[in-house]
PDB file of N, CA and C in Angstrom:
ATOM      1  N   UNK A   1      53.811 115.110  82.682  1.00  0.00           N
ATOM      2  CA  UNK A   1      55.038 114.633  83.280  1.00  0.00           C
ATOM      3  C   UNK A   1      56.120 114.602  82.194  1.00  0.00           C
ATOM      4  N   UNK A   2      57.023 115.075  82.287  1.00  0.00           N
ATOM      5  CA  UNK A   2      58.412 114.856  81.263  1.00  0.00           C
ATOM      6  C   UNK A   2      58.769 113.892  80.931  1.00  0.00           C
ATOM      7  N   UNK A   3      59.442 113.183  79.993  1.00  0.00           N
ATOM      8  CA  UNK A   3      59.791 111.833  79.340  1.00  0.00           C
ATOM      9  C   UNK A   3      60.978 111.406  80.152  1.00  0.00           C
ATOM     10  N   UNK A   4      61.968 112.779  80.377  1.00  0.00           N
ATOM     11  CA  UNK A   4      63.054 112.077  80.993  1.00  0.00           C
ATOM     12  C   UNK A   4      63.223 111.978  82.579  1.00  0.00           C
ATOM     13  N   UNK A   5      62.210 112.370  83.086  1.00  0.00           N
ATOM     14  CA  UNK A   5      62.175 112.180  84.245  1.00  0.00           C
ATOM     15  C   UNK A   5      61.430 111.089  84.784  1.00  0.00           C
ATOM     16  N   UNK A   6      59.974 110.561  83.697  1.00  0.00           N
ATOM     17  CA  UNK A   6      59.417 109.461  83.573  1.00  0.00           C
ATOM     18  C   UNK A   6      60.275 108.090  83.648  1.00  0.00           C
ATOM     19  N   UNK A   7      61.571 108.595  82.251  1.00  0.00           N
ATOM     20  CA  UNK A   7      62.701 107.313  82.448  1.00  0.00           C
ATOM     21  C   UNK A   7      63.461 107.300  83.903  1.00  0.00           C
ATOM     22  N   UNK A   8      63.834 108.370  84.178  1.00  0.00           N
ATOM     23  CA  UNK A   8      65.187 108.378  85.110  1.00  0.00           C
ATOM     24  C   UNK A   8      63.818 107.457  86.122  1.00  0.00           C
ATOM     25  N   UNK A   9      62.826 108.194  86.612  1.00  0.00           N
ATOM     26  CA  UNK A   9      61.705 107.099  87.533  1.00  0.00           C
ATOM     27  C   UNK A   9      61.958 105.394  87.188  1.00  0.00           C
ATOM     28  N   UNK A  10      61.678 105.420  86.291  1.00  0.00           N
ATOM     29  CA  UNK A  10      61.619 103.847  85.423  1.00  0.00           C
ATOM     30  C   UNK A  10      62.779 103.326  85.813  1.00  0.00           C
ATOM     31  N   UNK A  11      64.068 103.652  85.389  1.00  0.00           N
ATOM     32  CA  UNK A  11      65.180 102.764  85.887  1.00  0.00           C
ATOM     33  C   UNK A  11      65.633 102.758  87.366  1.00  0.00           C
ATOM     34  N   UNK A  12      65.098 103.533  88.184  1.00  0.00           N
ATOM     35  CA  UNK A  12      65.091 103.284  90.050  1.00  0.00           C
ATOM     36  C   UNK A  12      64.169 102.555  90.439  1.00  0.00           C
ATOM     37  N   UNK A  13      62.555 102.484  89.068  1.00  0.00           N
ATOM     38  CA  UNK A  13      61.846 101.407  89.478  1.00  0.00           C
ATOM     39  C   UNK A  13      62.816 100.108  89.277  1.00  0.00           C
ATOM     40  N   UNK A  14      63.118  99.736  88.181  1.00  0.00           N
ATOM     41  CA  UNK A  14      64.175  98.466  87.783  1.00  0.00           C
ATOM     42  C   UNK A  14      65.012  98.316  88.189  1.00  0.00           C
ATOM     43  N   UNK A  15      65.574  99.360  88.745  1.00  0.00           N
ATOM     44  CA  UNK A  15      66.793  99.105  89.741  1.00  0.00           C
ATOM     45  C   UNK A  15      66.440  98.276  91.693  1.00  0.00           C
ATOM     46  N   UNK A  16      64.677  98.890  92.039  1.00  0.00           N
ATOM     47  CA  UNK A  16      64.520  99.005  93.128  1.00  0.00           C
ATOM     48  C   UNK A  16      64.067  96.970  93.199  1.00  0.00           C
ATOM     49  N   UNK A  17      63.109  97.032  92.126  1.00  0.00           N
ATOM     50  CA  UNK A  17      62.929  95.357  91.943  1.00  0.00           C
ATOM     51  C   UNK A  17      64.116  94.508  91.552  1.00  0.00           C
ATOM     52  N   UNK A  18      65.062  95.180  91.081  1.00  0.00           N
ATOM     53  CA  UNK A  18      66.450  93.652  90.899  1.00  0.00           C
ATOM     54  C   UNK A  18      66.639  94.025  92.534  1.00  0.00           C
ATOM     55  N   UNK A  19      66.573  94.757  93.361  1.00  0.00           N
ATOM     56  CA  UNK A  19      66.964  94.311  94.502  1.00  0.00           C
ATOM     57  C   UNK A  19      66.389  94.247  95.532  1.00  0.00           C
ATOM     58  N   UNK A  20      65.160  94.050  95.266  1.00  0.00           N
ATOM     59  CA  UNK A  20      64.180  93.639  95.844  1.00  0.00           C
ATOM     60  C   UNK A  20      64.107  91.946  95.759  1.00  0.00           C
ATOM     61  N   UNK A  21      64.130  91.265  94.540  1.00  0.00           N
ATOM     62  CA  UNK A  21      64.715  90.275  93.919  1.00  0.00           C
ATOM     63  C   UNK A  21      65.761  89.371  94.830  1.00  0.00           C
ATOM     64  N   UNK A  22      66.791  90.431  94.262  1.00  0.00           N
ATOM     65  CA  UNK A  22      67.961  89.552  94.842  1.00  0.00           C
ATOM     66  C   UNK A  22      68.071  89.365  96.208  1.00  0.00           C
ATOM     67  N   UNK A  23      66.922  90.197  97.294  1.00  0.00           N
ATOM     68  CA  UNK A  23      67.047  89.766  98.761  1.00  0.00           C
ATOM     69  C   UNK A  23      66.368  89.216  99.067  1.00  0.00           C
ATOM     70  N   UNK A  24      65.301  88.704  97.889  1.00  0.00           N
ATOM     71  CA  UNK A  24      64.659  87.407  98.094  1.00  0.00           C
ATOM     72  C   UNK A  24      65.223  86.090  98.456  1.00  0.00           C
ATOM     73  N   UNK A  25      66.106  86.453  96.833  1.00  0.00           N
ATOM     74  CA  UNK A  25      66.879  85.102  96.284  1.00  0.00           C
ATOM     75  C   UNK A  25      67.872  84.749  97.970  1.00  0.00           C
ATOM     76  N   UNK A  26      68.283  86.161  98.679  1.00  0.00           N
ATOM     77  CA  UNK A  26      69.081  85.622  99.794  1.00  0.00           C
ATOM     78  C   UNK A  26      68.578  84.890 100.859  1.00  0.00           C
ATOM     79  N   UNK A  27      66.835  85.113 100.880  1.00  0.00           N
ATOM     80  CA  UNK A  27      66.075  84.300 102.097  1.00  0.00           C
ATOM     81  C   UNK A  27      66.261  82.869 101.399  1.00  0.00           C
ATOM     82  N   UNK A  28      65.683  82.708  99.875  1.00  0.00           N
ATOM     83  CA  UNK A  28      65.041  81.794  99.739  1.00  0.00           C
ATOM     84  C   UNK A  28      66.614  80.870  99.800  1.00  0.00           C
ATOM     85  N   UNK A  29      68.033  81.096  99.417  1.00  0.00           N
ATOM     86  CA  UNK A  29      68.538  79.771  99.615  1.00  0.00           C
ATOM     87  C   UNK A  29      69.298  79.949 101.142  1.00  0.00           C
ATOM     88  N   UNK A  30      69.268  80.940 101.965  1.00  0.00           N
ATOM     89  CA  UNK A  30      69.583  81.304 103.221  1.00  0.00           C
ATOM     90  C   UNK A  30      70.869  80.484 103.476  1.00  0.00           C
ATOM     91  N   UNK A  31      71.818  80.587 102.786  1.00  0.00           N
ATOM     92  CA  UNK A  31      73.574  80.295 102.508  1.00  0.00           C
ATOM     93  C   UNK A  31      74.297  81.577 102.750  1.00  0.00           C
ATOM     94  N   UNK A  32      75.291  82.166 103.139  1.00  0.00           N
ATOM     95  CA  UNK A  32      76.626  83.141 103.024  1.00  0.00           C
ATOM     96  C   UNK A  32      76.560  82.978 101.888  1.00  0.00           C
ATOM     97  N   UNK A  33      76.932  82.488 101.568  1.00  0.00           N
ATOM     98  CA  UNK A  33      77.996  82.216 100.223  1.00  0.00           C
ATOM     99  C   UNK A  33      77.398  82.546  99.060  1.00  0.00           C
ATOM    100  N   UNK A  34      75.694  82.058  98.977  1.00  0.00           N
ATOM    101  CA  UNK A  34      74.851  82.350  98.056  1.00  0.00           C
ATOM    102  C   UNK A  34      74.802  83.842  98.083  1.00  0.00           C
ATOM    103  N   UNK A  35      74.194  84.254  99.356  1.00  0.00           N
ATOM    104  CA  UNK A  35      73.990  85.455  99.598  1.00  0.00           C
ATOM    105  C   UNK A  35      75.290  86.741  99.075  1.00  0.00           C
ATOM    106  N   UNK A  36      76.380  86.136  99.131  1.00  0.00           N
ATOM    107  CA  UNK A  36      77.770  86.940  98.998  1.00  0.00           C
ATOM    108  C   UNK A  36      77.885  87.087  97.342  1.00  0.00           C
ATOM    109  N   UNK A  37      77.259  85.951  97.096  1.00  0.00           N
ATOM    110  CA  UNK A  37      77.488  85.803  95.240  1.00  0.00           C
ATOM    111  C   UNK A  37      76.351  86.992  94.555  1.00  0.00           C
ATOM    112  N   UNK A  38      74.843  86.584  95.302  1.00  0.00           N
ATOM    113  CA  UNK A  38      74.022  87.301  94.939  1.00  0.00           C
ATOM    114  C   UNK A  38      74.759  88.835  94.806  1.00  0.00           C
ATOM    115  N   UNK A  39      75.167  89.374  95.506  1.00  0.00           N
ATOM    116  CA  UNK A  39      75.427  90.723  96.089  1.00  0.00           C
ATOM    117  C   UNK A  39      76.624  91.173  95.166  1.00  0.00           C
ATOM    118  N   UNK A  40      77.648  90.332  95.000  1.00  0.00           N
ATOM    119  CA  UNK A  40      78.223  90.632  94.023  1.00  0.00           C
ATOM    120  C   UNK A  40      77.850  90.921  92.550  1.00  0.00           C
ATOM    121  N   UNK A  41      77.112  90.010  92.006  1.00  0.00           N
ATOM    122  CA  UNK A  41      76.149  90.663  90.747  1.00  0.00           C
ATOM    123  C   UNK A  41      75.739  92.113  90.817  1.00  0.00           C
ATOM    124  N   UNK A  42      74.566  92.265  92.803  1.00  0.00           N
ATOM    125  CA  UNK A  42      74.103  93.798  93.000  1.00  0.00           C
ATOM    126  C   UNK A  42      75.250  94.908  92.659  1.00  0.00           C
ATOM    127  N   UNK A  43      76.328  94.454  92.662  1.00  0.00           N
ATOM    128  CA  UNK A  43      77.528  95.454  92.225  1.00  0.00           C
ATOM    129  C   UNK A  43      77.796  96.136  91.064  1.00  0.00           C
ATOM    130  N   UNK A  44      77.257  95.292  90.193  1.00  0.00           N
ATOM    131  CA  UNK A  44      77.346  95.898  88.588  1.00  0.00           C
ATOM    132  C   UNK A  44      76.338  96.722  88.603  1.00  0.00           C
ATOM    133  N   UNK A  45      74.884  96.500  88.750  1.00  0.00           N
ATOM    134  CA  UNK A  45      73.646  97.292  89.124  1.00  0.00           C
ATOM    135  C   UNK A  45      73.907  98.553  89.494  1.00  0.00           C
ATOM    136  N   UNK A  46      74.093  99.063  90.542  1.00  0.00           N
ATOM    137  CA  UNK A  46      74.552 100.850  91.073  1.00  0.00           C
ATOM    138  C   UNK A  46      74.922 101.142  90.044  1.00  0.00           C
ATOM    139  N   UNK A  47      76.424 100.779  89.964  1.00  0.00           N
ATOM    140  CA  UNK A  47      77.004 101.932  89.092  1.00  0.00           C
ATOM    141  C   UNK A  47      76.404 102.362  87.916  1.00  0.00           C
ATOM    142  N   UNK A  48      75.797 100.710  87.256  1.00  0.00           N
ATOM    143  CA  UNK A  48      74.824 100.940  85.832  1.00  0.00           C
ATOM    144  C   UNK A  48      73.755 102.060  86.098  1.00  0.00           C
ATOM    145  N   UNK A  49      73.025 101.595  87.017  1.00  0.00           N
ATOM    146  CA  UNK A  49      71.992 102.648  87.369  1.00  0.00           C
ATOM    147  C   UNK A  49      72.471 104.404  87.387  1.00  0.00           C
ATOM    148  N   UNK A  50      73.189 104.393  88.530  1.00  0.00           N
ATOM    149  CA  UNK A  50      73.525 105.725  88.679  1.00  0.00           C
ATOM    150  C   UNK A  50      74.131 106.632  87.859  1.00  0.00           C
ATOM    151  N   UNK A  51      74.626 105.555  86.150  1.00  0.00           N
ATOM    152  CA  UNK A  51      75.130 106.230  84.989  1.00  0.00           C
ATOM    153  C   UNK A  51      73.962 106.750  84.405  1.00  0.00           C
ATOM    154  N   UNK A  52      73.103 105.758  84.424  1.00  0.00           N
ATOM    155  CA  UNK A  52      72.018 106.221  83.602  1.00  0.00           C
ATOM    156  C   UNK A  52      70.708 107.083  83.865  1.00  0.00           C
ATOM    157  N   UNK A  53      71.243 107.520  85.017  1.00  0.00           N
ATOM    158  CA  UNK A  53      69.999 107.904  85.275  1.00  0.00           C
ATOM    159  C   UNK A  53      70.617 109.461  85.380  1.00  0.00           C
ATOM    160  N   UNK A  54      72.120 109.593  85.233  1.00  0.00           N
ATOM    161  CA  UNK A  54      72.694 110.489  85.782  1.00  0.00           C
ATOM    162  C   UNK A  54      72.865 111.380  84.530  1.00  0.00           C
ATOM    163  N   UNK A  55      73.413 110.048  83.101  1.00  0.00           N
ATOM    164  CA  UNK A  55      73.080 110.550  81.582  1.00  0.00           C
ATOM    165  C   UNK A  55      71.536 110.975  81.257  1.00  0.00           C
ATOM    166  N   UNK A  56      70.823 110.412  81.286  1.00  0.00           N
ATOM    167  CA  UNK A  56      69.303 110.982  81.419  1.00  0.00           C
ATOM    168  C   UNK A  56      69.034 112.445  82.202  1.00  0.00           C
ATOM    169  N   UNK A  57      69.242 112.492  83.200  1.00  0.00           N
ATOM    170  CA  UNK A  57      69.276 113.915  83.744  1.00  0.00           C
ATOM    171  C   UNK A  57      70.016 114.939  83.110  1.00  0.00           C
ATOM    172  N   UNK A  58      71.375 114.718  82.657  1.00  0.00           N
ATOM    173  CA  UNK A  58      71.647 116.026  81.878  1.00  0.00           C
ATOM    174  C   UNK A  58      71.346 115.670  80.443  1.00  0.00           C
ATOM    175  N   UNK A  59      70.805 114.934  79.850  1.00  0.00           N
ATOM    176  CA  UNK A  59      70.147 115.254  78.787  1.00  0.00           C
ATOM    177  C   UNK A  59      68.802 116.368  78.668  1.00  0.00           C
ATOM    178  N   UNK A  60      68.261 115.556  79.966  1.00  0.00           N
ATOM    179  CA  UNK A  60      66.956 116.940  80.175  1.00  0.00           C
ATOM    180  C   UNK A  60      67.376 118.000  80.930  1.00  0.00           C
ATOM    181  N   UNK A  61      69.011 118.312  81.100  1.00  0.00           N
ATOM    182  CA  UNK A  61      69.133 119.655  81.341  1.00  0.00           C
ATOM    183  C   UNK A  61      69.817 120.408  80.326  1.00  0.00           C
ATOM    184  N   UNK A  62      70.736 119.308  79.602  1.00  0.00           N
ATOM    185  CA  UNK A  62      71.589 119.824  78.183  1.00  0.00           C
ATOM    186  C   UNK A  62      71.058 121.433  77.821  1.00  0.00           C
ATOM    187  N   UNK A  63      70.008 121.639  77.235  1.00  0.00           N
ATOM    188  CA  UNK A  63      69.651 123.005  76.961  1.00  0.00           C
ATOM    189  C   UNK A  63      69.831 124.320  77.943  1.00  0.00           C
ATOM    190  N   UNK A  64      69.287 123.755  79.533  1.00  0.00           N
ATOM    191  CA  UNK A  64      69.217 124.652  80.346  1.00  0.00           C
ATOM    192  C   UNK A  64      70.072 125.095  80.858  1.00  0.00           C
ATOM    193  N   UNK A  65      70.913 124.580  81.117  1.00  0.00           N
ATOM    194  CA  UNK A  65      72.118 124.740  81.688  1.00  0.00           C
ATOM    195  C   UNK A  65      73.609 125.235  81.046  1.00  0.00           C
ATOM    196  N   UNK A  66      74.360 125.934  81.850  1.00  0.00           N
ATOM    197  CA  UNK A  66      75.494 125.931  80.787  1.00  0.00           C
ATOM    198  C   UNK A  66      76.757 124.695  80.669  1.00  0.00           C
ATOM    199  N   UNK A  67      77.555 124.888  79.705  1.00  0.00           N
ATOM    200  CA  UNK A  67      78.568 124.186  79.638  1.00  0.00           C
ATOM    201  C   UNK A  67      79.236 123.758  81.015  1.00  0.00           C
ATOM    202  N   UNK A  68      79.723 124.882  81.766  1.00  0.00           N
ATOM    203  CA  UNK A  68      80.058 124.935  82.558  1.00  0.00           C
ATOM    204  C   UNK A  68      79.567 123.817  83.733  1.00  0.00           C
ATOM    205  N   UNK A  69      78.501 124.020  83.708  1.00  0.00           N
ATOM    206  CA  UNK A  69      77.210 123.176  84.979  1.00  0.00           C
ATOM    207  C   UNK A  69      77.577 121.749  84.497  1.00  0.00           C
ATOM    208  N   UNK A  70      77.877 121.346  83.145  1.00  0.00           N
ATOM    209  CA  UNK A  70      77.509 120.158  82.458  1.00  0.00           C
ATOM    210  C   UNK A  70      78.928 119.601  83.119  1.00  0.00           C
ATOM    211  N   UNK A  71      79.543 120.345  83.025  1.00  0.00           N
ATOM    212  CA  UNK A  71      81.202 120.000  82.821  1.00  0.00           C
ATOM    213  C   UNK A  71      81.162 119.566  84.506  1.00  0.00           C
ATOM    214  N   UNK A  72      81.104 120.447  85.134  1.00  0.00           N
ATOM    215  CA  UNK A  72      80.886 120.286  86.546  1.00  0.00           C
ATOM    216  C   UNK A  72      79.859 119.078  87.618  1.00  0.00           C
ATOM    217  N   UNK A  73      78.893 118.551  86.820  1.00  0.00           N
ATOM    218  CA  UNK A  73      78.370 117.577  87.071  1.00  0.00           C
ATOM    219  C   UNK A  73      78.976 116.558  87.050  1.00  0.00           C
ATOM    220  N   UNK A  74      79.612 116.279  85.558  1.00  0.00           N
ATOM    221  CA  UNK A  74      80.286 115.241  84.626  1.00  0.00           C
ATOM    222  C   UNK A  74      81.622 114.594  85.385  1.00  0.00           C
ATOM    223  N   UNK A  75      82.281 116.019  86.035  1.00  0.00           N
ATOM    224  CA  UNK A  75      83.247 115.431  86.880  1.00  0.00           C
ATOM    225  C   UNK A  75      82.988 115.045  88.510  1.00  0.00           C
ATOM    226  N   UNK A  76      82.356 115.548  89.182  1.00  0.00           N
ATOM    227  CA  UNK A  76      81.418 114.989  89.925  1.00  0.00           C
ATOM    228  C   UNK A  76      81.023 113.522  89.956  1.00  0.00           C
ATOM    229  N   UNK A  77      80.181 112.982  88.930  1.00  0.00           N
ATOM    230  CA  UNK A  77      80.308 111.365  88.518  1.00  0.00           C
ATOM    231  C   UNK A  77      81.260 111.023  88.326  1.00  0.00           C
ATOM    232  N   UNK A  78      82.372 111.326  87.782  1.00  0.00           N
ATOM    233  CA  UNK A  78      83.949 110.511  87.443  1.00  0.00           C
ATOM    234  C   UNK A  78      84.141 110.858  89.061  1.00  0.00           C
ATOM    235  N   UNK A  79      84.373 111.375  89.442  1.00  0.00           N
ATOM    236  CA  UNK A  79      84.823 111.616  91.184  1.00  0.00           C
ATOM    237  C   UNK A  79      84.524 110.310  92.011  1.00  0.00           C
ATOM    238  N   UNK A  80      83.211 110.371  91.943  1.00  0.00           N
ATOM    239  CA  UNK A  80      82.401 109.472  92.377  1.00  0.00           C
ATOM    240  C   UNK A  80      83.237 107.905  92.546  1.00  0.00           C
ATOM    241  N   UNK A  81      83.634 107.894  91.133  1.00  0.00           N
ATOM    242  CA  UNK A  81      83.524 106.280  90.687  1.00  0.00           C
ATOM    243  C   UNK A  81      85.474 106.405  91.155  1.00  0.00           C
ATOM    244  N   UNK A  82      85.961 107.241  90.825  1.00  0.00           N
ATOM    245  CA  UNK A  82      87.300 107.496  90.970  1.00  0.00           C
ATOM    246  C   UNK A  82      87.446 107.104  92.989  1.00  0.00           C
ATOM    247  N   UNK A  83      86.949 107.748  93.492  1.00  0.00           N
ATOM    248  CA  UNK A  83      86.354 107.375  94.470  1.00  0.00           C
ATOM    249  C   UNK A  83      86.150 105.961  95.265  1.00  0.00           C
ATOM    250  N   UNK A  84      85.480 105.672  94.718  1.00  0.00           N
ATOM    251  CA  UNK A  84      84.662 103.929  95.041  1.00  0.00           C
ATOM    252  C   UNK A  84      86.017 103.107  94.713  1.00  0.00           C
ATOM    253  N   UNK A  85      87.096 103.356  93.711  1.00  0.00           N
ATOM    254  CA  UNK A  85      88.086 102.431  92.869  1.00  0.00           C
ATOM    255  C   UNK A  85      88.997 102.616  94.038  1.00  0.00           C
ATOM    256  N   UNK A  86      89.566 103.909  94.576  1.00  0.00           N
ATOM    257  CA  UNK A  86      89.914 103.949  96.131  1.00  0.00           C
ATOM    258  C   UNK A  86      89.888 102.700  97.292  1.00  0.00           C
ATOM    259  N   UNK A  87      88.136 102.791  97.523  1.00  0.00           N
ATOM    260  CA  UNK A  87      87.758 101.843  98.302  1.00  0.00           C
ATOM    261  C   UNK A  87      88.286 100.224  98.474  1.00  0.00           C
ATOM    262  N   UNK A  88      88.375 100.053  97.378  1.00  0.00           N
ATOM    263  CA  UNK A  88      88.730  98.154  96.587  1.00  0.00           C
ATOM    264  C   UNK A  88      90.225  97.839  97.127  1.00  0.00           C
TER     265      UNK A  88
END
């Protein structure tokens, strides 16, 4: 199995248990408000995740791929987030 695909696995595992977690934490004090706070934290989470897992992937493509592909991914993720800042 590859190292960086082992990681990119690893941090969707850690990503999948903080929110697995935090919809605990929403039964166990069964409040809005708690629940709204919890979820706000889940907010920092994605984006962290989806950087890193997204930097990890073209690291294990860095070689294979060309500049071009890299460049084209890269803005793709800025899109993304450029995107979401829209939403707010």
């Amino acid at each position: 199995m590859e190292r960086i695909v082992l990681g990119m696995a690893a941090v969707r595992f850690l990503s999948a248990g903080i929110e697995l977690t935090a919809a605990s934490l929403m039964l166990y004090f069964n409040r809005v408000e708690a629940a709204l706070q919890i979820n706000a934290a889940l907010a920092l989470v994605g984006p962290t995740v989806l950087v890193t897992v997204t930097a990890l992937g073209l690291i294990g493509v860095a070689g294979r791929i060309s500049a071009t592909g890299l460049l084209t991914v890269a803005l793709g993720v800025a899109l993304i987030f450029l995107g979401l800042q829209q939403v707010r």
